[in-house]
C-alpha atoms as a PDB file:
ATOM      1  CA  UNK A   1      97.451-125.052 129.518  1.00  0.00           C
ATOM      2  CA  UNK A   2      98.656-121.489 128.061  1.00  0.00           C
ATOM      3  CA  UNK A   3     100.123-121.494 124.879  1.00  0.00           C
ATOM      4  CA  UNK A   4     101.874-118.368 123.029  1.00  0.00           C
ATOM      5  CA  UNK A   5     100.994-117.391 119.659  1.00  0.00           C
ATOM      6  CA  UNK A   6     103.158-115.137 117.514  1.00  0.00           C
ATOM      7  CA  UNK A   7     101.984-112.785 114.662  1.00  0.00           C
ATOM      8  CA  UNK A   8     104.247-112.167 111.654  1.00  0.00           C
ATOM      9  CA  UNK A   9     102.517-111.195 108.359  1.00  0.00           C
ATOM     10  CA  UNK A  10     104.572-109.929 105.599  1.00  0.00           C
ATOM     11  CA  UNK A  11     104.208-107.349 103.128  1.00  0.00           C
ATOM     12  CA  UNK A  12     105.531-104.459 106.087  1.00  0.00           C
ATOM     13  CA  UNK A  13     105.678-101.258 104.583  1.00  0.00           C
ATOM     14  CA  UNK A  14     107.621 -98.932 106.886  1.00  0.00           C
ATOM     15  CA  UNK A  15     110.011-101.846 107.205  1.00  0.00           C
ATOM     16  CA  UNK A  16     110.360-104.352 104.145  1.00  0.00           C
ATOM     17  CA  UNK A  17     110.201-107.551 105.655  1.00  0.00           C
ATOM     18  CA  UNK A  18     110.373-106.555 109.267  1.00  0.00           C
ATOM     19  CA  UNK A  19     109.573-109.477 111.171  1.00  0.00           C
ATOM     20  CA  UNK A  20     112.559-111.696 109.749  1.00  0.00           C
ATOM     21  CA  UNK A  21     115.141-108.688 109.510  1.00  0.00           C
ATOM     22  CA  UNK A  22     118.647-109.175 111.015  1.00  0.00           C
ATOM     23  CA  UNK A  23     118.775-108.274 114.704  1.00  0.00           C
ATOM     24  CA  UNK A  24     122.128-109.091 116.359  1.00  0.00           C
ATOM     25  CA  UNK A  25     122.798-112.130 114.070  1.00  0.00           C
ATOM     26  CA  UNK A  26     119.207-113.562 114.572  1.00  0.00           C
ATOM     27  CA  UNK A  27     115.714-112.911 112.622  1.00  0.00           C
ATOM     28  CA  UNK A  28     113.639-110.479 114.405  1.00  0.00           C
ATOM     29  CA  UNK A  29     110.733-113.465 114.586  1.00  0.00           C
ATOM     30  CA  UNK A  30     113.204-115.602 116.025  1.00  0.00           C
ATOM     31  CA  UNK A  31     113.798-113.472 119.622  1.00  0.00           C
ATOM     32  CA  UNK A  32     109.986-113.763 120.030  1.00  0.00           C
ATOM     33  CA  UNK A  33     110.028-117.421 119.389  1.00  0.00           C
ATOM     34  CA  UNK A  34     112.960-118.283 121.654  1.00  0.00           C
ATOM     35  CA  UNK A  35     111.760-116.246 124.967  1.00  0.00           C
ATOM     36  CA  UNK A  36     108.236-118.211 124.800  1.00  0.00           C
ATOM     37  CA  UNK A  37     109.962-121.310 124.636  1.00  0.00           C
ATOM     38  CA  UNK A  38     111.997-120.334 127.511  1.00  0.00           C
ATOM     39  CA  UNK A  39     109.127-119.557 129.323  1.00  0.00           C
ATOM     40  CA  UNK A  40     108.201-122.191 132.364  1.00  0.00           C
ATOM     41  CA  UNK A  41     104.440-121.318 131.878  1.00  0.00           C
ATOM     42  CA  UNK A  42     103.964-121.458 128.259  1.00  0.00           C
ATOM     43  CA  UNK A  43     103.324-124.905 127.158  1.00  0.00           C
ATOM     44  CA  UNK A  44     103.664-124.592 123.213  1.00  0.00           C
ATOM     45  CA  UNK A  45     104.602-121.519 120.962  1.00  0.00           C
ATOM     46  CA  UNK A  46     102.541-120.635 117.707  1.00  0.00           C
ATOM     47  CA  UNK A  47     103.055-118.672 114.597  1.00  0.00           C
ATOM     48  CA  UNK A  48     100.455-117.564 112.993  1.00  0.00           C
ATOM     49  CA  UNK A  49     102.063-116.316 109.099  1.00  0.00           C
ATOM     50  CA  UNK A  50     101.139-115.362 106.014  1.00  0.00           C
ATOM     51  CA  UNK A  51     104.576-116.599 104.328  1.00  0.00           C
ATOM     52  CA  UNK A  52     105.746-119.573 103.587  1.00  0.00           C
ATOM     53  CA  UNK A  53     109.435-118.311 104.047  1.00  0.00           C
ATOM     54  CA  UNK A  54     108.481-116.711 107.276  1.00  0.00           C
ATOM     55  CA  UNK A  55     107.051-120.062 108.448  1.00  0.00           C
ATOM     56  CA  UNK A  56     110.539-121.919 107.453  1.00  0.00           C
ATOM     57  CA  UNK A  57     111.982-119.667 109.714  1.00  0.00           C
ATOM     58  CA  UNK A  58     109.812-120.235 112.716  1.00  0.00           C
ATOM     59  CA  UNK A  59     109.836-123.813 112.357  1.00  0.00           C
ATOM     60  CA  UNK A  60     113.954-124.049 112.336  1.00  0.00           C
ATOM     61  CA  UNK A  61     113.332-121.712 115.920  1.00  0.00           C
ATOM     62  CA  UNK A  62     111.140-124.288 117.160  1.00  0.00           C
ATOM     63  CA  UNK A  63     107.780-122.637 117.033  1.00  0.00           C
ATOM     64  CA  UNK A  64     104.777-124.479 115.987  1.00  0.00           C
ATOM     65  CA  UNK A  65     103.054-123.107 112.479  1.00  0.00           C
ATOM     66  CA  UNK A  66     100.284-125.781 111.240  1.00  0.00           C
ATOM     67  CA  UNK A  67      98.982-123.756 108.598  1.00  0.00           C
ATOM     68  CA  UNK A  68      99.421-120.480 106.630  1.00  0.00           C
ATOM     69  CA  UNK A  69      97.362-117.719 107.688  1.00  0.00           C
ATOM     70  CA  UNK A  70      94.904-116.575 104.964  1.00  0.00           C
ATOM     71  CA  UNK A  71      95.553-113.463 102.831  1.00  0.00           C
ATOM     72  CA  UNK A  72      92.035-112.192 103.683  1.00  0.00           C
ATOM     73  CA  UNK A  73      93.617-111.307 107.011  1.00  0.00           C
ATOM     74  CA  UNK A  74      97.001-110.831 106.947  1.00  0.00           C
ATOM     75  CA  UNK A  75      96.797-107.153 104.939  1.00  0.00           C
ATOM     76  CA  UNK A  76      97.666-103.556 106.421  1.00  0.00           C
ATOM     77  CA  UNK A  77      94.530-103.246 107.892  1.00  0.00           C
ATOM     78  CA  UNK A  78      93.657-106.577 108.928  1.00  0.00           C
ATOM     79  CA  UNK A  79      92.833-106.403 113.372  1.00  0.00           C
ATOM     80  CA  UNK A  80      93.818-108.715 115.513  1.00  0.00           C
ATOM     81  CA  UNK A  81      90.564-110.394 116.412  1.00  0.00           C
ATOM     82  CA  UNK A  82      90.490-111.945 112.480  1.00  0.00           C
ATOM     83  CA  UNK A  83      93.959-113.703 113.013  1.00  0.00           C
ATOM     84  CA  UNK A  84      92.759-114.244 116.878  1.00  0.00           C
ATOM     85  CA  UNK A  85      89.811-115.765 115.826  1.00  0.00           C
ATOM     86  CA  UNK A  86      91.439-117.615 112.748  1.00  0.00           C
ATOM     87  CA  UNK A  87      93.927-119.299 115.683  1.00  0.00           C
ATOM     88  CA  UNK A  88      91.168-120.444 118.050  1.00  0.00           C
ATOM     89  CA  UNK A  89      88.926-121.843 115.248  1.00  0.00           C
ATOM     90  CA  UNK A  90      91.899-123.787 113.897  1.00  0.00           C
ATOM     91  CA  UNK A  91      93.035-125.191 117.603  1.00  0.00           C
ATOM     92  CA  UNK A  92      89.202-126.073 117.652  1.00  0.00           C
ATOM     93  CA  UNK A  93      88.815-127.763 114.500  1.00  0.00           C
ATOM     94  CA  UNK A  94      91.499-129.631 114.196  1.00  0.00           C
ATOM     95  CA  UNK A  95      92.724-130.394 118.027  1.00  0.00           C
ATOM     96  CA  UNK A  96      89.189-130.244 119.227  1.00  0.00           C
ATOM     97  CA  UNK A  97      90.573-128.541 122.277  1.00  0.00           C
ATOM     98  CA  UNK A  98      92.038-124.554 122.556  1.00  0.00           C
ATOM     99  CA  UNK A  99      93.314-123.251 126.512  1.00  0.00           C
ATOM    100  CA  UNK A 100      91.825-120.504 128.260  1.00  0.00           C
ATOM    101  CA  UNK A 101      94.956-118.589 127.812  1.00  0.00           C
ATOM    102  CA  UNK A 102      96.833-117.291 125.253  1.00  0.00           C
ATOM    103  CA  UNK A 103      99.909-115.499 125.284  1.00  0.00           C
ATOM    104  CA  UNK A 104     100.136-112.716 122.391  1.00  0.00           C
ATOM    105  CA  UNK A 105     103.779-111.639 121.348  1.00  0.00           C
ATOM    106  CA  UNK A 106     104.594-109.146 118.673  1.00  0.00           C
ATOM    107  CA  UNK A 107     107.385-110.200 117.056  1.00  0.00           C
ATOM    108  CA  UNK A 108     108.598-106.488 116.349  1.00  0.00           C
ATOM    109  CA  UNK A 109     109.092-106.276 120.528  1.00  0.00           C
ATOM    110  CA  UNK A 110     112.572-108.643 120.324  1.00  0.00           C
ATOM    111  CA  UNK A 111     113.981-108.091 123.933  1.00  0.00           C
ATOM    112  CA  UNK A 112     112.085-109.479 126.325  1.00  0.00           C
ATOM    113  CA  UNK A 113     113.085-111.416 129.354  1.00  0.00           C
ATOM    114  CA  UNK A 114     111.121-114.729 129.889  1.00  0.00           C
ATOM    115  CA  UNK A 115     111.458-114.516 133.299  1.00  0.00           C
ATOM    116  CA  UNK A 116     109.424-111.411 133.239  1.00  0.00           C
ATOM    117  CA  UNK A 117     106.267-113.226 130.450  1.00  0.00           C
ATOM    118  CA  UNK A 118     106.494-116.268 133.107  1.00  0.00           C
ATOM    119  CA  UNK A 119     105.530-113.740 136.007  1.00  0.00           C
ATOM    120  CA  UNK A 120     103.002-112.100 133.859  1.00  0.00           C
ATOM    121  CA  UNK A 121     101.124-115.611 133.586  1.00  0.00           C
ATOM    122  CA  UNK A 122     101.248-116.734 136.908  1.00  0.00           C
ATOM    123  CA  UNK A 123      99.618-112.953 137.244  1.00  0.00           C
ATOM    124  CA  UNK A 124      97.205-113.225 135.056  1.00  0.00           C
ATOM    125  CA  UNK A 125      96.072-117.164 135.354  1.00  0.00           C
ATOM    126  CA  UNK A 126      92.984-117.270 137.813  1.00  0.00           C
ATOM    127  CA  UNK A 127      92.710-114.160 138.165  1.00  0.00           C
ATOM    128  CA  UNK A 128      88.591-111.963 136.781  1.00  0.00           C
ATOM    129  CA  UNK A 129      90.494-109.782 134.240  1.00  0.00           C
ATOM    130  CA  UNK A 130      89.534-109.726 130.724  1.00  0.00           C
ATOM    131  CA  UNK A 131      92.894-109.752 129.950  1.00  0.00           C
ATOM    132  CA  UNK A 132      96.741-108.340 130.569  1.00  0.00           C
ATOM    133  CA  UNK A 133      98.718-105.779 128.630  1.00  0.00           C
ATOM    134  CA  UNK A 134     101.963-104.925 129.591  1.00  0.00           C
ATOM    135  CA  UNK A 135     103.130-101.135 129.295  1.00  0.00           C
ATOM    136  CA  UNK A 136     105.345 -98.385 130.661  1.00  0.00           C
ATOM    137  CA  UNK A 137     105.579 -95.245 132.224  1.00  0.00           C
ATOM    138  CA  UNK A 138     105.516 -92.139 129.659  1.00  0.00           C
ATOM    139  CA  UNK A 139     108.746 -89.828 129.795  1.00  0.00           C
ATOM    140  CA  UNK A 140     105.921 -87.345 129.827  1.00  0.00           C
ATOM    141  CA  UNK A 141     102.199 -87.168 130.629  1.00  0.00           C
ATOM    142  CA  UNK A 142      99.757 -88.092 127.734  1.00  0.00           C
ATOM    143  CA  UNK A 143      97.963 -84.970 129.184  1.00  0.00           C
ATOM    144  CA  UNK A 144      99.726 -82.722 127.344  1.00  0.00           C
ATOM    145  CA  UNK A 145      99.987 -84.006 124.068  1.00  0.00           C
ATOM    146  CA  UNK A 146      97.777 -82.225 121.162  1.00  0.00           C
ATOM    147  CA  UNK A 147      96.218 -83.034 117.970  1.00  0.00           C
ATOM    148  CA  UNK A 148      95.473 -80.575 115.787  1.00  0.00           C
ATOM    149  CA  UNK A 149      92.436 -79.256 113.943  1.00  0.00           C
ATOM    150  CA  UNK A 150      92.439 -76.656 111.670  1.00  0.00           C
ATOM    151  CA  UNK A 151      95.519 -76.006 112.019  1.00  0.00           C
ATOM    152  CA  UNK A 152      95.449 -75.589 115.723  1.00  0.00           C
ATOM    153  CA  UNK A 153      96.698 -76.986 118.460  1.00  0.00           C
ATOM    154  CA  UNK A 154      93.694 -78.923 120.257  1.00  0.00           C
ATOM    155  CA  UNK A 155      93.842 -81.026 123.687  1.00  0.00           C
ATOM    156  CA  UNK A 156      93.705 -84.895 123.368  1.00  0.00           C
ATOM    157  CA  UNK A 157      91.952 -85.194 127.162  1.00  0.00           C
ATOM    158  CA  UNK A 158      89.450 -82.775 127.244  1.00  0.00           C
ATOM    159  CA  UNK A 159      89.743 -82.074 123.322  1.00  0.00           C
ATOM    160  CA  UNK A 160      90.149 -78.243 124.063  1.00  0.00           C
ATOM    161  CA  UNK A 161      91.852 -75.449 121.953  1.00  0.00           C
ATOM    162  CA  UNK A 162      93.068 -73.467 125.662  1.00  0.00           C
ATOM    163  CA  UNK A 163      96.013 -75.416 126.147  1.00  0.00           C
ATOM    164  CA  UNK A 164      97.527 -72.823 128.801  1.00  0.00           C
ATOM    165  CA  UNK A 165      97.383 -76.128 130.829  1.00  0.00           C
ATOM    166  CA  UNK A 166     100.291 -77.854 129.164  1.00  0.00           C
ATOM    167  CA  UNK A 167     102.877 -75.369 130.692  1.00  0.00           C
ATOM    168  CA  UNK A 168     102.462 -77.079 134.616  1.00  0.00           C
ATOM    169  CA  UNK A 169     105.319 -79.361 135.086  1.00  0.00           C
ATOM    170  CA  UNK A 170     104.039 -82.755 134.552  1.00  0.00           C
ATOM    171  CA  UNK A 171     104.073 -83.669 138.335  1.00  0.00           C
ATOM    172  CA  UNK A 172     100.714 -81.705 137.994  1.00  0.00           C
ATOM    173  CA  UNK A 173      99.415 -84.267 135.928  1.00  0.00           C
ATOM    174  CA  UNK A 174      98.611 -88.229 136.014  1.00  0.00           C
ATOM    175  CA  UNK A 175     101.135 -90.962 135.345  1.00  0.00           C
ATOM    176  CA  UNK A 176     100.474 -92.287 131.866  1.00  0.00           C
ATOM    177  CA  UNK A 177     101.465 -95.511 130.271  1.00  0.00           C
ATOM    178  CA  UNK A 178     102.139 -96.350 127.185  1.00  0.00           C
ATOM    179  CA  UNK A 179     101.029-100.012 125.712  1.00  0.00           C
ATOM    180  CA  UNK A 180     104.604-101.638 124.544  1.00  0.00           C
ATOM    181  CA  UNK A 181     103.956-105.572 123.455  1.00  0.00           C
ATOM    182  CA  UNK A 182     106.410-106.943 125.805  1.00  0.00           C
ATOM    183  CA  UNK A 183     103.452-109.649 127.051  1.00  0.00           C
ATOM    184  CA  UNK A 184      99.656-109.603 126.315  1.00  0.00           C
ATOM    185  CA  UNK A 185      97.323-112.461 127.848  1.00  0.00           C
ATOM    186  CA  UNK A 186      94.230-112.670 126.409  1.00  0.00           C
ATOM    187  CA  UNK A 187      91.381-115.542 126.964  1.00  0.00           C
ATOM    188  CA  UNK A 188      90.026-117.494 124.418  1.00  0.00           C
ATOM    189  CA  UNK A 189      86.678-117.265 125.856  1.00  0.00           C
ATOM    190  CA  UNK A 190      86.567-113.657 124.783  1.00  0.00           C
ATOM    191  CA  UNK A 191      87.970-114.021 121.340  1.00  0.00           C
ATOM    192  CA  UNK A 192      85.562-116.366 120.757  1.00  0.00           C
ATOM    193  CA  UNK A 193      83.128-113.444 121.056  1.00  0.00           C
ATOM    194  CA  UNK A 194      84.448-111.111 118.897  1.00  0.00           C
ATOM    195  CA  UNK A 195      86.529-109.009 121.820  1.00  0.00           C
ATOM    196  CA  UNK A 196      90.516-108.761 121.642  1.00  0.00           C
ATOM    197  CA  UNK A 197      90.172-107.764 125.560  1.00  0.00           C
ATOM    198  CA  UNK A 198      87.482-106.190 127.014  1.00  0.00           C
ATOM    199  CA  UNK A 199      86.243-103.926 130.086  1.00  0.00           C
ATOM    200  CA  UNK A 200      88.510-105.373 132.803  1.00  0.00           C
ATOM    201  CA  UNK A 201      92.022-105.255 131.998  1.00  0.00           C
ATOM    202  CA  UNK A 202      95.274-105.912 134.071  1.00  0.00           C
ATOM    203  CA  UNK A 203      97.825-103.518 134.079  1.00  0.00           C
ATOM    204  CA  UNK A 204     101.299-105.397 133.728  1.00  0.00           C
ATOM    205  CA  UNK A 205     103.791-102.430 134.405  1.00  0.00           C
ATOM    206  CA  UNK A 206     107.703-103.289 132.958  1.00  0.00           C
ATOM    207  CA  UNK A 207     110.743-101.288 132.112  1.00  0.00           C
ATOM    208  CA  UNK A 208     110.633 -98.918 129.328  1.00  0.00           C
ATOM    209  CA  UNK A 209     110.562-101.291 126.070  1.00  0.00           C
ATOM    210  CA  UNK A 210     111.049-100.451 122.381  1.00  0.00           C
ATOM    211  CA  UNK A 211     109.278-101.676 119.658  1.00  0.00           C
ATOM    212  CA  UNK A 212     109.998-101.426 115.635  1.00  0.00           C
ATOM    213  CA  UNK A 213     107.772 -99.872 113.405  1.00  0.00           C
ATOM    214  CA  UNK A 214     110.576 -97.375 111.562  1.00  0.00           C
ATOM    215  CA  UNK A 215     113.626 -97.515 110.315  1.00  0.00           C
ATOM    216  CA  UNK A 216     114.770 -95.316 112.963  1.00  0.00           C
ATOM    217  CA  UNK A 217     113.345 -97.533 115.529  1.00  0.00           C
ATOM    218  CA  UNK A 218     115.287-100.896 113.425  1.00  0.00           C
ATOM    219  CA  UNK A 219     118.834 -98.802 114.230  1.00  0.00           C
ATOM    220  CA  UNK A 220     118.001 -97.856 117.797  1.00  0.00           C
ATOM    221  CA  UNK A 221     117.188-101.653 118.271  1.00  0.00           C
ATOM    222  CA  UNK A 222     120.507-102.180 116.961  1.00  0.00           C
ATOM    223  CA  UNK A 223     122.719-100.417 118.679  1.00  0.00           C
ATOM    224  CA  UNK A 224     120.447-102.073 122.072  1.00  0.00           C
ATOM    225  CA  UNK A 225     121.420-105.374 120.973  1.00  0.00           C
ATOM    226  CA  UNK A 226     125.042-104.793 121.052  1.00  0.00           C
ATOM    227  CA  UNK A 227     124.985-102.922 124.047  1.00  0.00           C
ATOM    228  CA  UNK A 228     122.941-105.923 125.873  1.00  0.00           C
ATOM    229  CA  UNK A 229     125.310-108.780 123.514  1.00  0.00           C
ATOM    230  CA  UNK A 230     125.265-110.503 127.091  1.00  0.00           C
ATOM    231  CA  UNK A 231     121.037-110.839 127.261  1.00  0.00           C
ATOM    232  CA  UNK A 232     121.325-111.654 123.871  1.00  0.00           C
ATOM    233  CA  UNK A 233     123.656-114.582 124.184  1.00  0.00           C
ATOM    234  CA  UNK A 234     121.836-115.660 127.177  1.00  0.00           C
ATOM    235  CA  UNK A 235     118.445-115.609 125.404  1.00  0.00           C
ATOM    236  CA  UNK A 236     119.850-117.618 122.034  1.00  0.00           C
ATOM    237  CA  UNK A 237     122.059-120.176 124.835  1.00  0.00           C
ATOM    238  CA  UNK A 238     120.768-123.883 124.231  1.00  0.00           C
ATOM    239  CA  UNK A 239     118.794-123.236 121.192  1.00  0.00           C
ATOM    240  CA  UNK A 240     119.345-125.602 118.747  1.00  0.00           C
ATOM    241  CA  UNK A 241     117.974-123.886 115.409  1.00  0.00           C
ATOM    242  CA  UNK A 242     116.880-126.917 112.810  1.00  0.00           C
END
């Protein structure tokens, strides 16, 4: 058994009510909702909310939402092991059963292809990793990206101040991904001791994905969605919202 669970708290800053905006004619929740449930591999789809509103919502796109998540953990800087752990303790307590798998899906990635979470699965299922996060390639090497200290430029890898090193062309460098939410698999064995994914985890590699965590990033999603009108139609076909 693999089931999906969704996180959407409320109370976004950057974006006031983010995970139930207007994407394309559809909450943003609701793209998250509808690819699990079009998924072969996933047998039932969870939210796991803070809001009662947000819940409606889920509910009327077919996902499952038993209870409402605490407060306690559903703040700014609440981590994903408390609502993790919240899940598996609930599917414990009151099912008296939880699956070894569980598929995590951000509602603020919306276009995702189930196709490509189903292959993920089948991946991932049987397999010794810890877990599976999904990411793409970088435009450019994380290599030569800074922080700065003191109001100097300072190297993230080797946490130097010479950065003469940034100016090779980045074929000089490592290939660098960057974590995007488009599928994570974690086990519930692991949550249940404290550990979102630990030491030994499988790199799932997909196209270059955007997620929203600005307004900026809202309007690029946007204009996405009415360039791919045809992947959404295809994703909302056959859905019967309640």
């Amino acid at each position: 058994m693999v089931y999906a669970i969704i996180p959407a708290r409320s109370g976004s800053k950057g974006v006031p009510n983010k995970n139930i905006i207007n994407l394309g004619g559809y909450p943003l929740l609701a793209y998250s909702i509808v690819a699990a449930k079009k998924c072969k591999e996933i047998d039932r789809v969870f939210v796991s909310t803070d809001s009662e509103e947000y819940a409606k919502i889920a509910r009327q796109y077919g996902a499952e939402v038993p209870f409402i998540r605490p407060k306690s953990i559903s703040g700014d800087t609440a981590l994903d092991i408390e609502w993790f752990k919240h899940f598996v303790d609930w599917l414990n307590n009151k099912e008296g059963f939880c699956p070894e798998y569980l598929v995590h899906l951000r509602p603020t990635t919306p276009l995702r292809d189930p196709e490509i979470i189903d292959k993920a699965v089948m991946k991932f299922v049987g397999s010794d990793y810890t877990a599976l996060r999904s990411a793409h390639k970088m435009t450019d090497t994380s290599y030569k990206t800074f922080e700065v200290e003191n109001d100097k430029f300072k190297m993230i890898c080797n946490k130097g101040f010479n950065i003469e090193s940034t100016t090779l062309p980045r074929q000089a460098f490592p290939i660098t991904y960057n974590p995007n939410g488009y599928v994570d698999i974690v086990r519930t064995s692991q949550i249940e001791k404290g550990i979102n994914h630990g030491d030994c985890v499988q790199a799932y590699i997909t196209e270059t994905t955007y997620e929203i965590d600005e307004l900026d990033d809202l309007h690029y999603l946007q204009y996405l969605t009415k360039r791919k009108s045809d992947f959404v139609k295809t994703l909302f076909n056959n859905i019967e919202v309640i």
